[in-house]
Protein backbone atom coordinates (compact mmCIF):
# COMPACT_ATOMS: atom_id res chain seq x y z
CA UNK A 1 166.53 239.27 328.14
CA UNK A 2 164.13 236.49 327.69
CA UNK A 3 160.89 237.67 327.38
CA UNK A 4 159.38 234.40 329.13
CA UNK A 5 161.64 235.39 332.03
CA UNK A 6 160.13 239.46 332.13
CA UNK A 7 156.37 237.53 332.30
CA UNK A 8 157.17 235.69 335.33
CA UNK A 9 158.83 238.96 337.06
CA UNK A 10 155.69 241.21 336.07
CA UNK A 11 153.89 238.22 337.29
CA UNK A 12 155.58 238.13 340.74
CA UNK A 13 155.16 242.15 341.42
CA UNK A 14 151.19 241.60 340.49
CA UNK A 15 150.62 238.41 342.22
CA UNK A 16 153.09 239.03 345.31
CA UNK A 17 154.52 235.54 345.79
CA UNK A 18 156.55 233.29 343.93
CA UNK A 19 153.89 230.20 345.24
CA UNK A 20 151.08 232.32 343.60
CA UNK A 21 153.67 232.82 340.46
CA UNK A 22 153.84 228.86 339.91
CA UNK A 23 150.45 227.83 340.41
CA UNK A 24 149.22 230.90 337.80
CA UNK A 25 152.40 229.61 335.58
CA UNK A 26 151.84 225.84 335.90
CA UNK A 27 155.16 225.47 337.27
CA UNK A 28 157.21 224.56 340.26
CA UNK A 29 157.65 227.24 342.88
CA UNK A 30 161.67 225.85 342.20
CA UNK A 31 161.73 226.67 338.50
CA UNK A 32 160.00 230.22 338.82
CA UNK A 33 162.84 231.02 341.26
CA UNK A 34 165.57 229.49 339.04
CA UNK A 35 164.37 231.59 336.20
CA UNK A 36 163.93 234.61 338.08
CA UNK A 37 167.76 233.80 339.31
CA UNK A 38 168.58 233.77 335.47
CA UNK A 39 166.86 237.08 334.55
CA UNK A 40 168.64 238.41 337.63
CA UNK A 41 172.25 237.43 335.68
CA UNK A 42 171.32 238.71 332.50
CA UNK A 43 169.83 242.21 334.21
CA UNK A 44 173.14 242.03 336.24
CA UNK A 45 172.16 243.22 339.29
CA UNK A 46 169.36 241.84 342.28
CA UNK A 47 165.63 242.06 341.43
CA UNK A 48 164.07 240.20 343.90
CA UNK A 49 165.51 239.96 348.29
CA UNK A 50 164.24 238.13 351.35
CA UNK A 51 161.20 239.06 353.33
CA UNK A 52 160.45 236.77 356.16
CA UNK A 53 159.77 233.72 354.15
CA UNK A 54 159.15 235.18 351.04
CA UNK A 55 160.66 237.14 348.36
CA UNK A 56 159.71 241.09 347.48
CA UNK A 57 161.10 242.69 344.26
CA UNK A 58 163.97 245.37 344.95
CA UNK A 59 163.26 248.76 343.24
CA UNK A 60 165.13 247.52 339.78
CA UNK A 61 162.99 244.56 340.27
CA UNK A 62 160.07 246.86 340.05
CA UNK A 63 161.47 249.07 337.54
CA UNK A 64 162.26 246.06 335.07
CA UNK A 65 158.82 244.72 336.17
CA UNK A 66 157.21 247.94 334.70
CA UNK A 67 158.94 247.34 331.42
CA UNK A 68 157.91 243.52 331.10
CA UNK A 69 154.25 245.02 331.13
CA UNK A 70 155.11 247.35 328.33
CA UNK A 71 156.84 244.53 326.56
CA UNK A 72 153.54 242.62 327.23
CA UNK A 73 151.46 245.02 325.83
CA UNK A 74 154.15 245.85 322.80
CA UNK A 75 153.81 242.14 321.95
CA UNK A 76 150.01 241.63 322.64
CA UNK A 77 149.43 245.03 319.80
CA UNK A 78 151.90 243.81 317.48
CA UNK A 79 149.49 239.99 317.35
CA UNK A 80 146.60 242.38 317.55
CA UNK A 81 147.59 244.63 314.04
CA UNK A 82 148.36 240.93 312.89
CA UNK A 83 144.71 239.59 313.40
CA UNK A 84 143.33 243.00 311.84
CA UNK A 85 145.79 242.83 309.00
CA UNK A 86 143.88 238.93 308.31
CA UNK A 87 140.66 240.61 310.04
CA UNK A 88 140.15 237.54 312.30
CA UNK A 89 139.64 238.10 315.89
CA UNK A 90 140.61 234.37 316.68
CA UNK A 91 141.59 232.88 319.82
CA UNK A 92 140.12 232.01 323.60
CA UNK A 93 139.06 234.80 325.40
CA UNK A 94 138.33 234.21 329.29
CA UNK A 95 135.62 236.20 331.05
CA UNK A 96 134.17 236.25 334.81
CA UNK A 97 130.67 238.01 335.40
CA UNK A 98 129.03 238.22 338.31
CA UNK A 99 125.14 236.45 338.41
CA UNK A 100 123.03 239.46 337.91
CA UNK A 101 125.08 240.75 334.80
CA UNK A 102 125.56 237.37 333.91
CA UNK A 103 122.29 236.27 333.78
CA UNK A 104 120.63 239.46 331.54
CA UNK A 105 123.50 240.67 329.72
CA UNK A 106 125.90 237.90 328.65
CA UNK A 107 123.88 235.38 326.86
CA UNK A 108 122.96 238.02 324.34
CA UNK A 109 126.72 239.36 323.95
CA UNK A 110 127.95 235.41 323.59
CA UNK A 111 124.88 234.56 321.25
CA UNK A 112 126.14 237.88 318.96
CA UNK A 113 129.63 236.63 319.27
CA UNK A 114 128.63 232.64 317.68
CA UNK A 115 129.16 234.24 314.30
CA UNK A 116 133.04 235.28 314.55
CA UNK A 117 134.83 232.17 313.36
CA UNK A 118 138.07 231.01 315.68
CA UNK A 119 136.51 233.59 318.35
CA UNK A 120 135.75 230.96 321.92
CA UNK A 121 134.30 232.77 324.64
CA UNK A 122 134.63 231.06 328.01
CA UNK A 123 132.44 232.69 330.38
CA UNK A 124 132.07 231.60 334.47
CA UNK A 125 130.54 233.80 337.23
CA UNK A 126 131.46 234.50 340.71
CA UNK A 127 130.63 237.39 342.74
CA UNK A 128 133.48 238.18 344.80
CA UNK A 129 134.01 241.05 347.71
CA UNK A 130 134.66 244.94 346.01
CA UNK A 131 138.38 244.58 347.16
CA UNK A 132 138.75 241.24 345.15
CA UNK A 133 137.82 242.58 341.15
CA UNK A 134 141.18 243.64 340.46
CA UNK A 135 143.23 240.55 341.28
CA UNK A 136 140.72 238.50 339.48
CA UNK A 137 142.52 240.12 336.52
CA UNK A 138 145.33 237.77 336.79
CA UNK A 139 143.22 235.13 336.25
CA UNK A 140 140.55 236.02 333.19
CA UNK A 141 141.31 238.10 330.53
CA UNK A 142 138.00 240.19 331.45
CA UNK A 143 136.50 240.64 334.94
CA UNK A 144 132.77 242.25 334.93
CA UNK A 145 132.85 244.45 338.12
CA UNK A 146 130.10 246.68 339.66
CA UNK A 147 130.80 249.17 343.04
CA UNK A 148 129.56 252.56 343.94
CA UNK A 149 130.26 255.98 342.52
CA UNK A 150 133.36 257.16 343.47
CA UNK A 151 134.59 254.12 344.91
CA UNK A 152 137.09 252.53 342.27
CA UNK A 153 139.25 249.66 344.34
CA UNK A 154 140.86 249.33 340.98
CA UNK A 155 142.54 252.80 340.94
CA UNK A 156 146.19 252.97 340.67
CA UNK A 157 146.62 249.06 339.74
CA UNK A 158 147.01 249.73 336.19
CA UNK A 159 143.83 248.35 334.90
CA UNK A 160 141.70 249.46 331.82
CA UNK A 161 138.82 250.02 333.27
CA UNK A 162 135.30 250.48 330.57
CA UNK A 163 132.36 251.56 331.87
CA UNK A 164 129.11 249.54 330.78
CA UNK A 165 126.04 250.56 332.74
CA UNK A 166 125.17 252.81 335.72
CA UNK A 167 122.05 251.25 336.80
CA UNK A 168 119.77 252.28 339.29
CA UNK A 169 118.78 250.16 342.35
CA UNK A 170 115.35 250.05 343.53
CA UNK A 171 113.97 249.03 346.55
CA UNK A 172 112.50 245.70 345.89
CA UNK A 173 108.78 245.39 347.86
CA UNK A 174 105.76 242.45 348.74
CA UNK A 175 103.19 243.70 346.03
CA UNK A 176 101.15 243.86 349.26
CA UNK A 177 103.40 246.01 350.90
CA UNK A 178 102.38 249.58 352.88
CA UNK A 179 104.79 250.89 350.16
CA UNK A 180 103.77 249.08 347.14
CA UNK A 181 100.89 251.93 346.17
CA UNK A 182 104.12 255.09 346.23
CA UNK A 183 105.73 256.19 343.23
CA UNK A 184 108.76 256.16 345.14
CA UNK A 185 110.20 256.05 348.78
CA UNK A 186 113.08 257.62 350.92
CA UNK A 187 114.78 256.80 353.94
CA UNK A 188 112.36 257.91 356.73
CA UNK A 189 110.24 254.87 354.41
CA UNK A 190 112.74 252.35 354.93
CA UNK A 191 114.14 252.70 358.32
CA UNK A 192 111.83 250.53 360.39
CA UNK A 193 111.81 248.02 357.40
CA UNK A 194 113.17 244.71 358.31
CA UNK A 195 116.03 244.24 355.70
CA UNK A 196 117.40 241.73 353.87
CA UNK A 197 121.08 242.24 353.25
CA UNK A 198 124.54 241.63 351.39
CA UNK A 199 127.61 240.00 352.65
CA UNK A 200 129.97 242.82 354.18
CA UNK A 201 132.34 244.02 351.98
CA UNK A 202 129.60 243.78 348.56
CA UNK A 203 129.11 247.15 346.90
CA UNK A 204 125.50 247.78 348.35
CA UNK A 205 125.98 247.79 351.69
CA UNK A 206 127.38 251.58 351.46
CA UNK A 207 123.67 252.70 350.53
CA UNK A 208 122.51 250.97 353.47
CA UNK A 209 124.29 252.89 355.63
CA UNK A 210 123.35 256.00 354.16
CA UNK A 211 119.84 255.28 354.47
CA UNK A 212 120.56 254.81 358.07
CA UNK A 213 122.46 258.10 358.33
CA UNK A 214 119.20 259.85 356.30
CA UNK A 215 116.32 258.35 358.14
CA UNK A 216 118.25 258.85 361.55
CA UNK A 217 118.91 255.16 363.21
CA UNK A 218 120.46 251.60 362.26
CA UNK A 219 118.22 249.26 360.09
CA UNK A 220 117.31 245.77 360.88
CA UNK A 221 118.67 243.22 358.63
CA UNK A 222 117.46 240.03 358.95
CA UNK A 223 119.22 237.80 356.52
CA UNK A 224 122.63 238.69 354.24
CA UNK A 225 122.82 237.00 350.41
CA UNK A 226 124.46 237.32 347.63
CA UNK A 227 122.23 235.78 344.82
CA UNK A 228 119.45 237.93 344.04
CA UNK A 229 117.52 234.48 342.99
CA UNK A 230 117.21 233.98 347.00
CA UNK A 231 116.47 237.67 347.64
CA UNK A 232 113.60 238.12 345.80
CA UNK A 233 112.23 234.47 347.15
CA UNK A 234 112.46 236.26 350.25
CA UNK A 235 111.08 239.42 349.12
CA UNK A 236 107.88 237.47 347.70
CA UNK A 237 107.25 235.71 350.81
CA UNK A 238 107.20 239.13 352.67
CA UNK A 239 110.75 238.31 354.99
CA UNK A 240 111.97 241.43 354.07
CA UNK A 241 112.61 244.29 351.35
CA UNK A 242 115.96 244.33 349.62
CA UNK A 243 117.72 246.35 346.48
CA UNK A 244 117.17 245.07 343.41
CA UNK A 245 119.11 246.48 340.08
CA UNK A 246 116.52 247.70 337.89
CA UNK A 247 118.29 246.28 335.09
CA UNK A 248 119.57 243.52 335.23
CA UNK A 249 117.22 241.60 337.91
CA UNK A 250 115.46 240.17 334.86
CA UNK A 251 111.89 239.57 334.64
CA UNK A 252 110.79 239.99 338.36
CA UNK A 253 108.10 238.01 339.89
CA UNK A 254 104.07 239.05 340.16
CA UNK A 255 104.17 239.38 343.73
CA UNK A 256 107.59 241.77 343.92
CA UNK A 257 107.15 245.67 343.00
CA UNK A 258 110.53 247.94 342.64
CA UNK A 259 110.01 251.50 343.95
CA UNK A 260 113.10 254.11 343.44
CA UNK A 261 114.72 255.55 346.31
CA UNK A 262 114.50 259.60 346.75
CA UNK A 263 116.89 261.01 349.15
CA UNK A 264 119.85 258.77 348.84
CA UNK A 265 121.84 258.42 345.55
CA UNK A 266 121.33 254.57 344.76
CA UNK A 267 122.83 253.66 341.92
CA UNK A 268 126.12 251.42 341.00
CA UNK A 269 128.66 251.39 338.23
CA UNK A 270 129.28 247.98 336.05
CA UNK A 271 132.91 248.27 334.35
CA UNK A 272 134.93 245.49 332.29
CA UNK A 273 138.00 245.07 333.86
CA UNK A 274 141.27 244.32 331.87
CA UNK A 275 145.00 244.47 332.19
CA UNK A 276 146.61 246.38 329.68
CA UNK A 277 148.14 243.51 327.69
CA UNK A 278 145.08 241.76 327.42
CA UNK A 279 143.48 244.92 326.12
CA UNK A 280 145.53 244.49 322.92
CA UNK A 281 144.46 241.50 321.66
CA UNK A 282 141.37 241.95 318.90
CA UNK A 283 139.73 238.83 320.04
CA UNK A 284 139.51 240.47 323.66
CA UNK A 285 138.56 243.64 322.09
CA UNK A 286 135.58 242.55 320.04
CA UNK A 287 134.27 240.80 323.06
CA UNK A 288 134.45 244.67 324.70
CA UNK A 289 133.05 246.37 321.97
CA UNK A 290 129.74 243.92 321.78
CA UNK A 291 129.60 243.68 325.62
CA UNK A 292 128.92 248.00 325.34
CA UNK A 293 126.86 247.38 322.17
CA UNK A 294 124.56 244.93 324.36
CA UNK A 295 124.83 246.93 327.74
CA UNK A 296 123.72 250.78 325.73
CA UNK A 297 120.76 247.87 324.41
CA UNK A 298 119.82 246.91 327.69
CA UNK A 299 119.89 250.15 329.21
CA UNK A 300 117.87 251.81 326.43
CA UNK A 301 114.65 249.06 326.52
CA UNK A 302 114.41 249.75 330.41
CA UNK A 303 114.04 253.26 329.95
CA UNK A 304 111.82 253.22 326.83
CA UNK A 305 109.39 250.76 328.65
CA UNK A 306 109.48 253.17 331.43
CA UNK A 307 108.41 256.08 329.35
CA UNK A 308 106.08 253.73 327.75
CA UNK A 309 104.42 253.06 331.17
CA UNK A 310 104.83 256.78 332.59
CA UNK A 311 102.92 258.42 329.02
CA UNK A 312 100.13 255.46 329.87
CA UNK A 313 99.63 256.08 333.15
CA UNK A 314 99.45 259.95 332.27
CA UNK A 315 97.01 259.43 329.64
């Protein structure tokens, strides 16, 4: 069997369509089916039947699909032992972030990665709904994901799955606030608080709704972004309080103070998402091993400026 012809069937059982096949393929929606047709003779029996007007795989289909990704990953390790045998990570290696992680963590992983030669690193961000991280896999070699404990949309899809950070989130305050003077704050705080809020569907909404279930009745949320950058505009102007990741929210303005929340676990998990091909190559796993290097970093100078600050205070 052609192993072009095993790509485009794993291809179909992870992207679901045969349209969604040619556009990730650069082909016609025509040829994928014509090959598929071909790999269908040479299995010698159906791998793919009618469903409305679509195509699904049968259960060899799926079957032989499970072996293309093992072929994948067979071929990806044998290229990988090849780079380590010349000891040259070389090659493009495709990453989505979303803006938070983006903006504190990846220019420091990228600027430690300039000195492998042949290594390219091309980096975008997006910051897509928690149901949306593991398809994004089809698309970059690694996806930087971040959702609540216990909450892992990615189970079962056959992802590698590396945990970077688990990083607190804070409740993000006016400096002026009624708040601003506590060491910390817990639901009954918060519940009369006029929020400012994610998109449905984005990871922290799920503490929201615990604080409500805590402190006894629905919140008011006033306004729903994405981009912290707007967030803390609005948190500075006094429109509203917010969560804010402790750290990766950067260097946060004067007129902001972050308070942590007592009562109601607040925290989220940031993982690097791959497919298990992908995770052979040495060029993709260098970029993994510096993005942990630089997230331990990160985490480490947040909580040795926080000792820092709690011996001064004490003293």
């Amino acid at each position: 069997m052609d192993v072009r012809r095993l790509d485009l069937l794993r291809e179909l059982a992870e992207r679901g369509s045969v349209t969604a096949v040619a556009e990730a393929t650069g082909r016609t929606p025509s040829a994928v089916s014509q090959q598929l047709k071909v790999l269908e003779r040479e299995a010698g029996m159906p791998l793919t039947e009618r469903s409305g007007r679509g195509v699904v795989l049968t259960s060899a289909g799926h079957a032989l699909a499970r072996s293309a990704t093992e072929v994948a990953i067979a071929l990806e390790r044998a290229s990988s032992l090849w780079d380590q045998f010349r000891n040259h990570p070389s090659g493009e290696v495709t990453l989505l972030t979303f803006p938070t992680i983006g903006a504190t963590l990846l220019p420091q992983v990228l600027a430690d990665l300039r000195s492998v030669a042949g290594l390219v690193v091309r980096a975008t961000d997006l910051d897509p709904e928690l149901a949306e991280f593991p398809d994004l896999t089809n698309e970059y070699d690694i996806v930087l994901a971040h959702t609540m404990p216990g909450e892992l949309p990615w189970g079962g899809r056959g992802l590698r799955a590396l945990p970077l950070l688990t990083e607190p989130l804070d409740i993000g305050l006016p400096a002026d606030h009624r708040l601003a003077s506590r060491s910390h704050v817990t639901p009954a705080d918060l519940v009369e608080e006029t929020w400012l809020g994610v998109p449905a569907g984005f990871p922290f909404e799920r503490i929201l709704h615990a604080i409500e279930q805590a402190g006894g009745r629905r919140v008011e949320v006033s306004q729903r972004f994405s981009d912290m950058r707007i967030v803390e505009a609005f948190i500075g102007a006094a429109l509203g309080i917010a969560f804010v990741p402790r750290y990766t929210s950067g260097v946060l303005p004067e007129n902001i103070v972050l308070k942590p929340l007592r009562g109601v676990a607040s925290v989220r998990q940031i993982f690097a998402l791959v497919r298990p091909d992908v995770a052979e190559r040495l060029a993709v796993r260098t970029v993994l091993e510096v993005l942990v290097d630089r997230a331990a970093r990160l985490q480490e100078s947040h909580e040795t400026a926080a000792r820092d600050l709690a011996a001064a205070a004490s003293s």
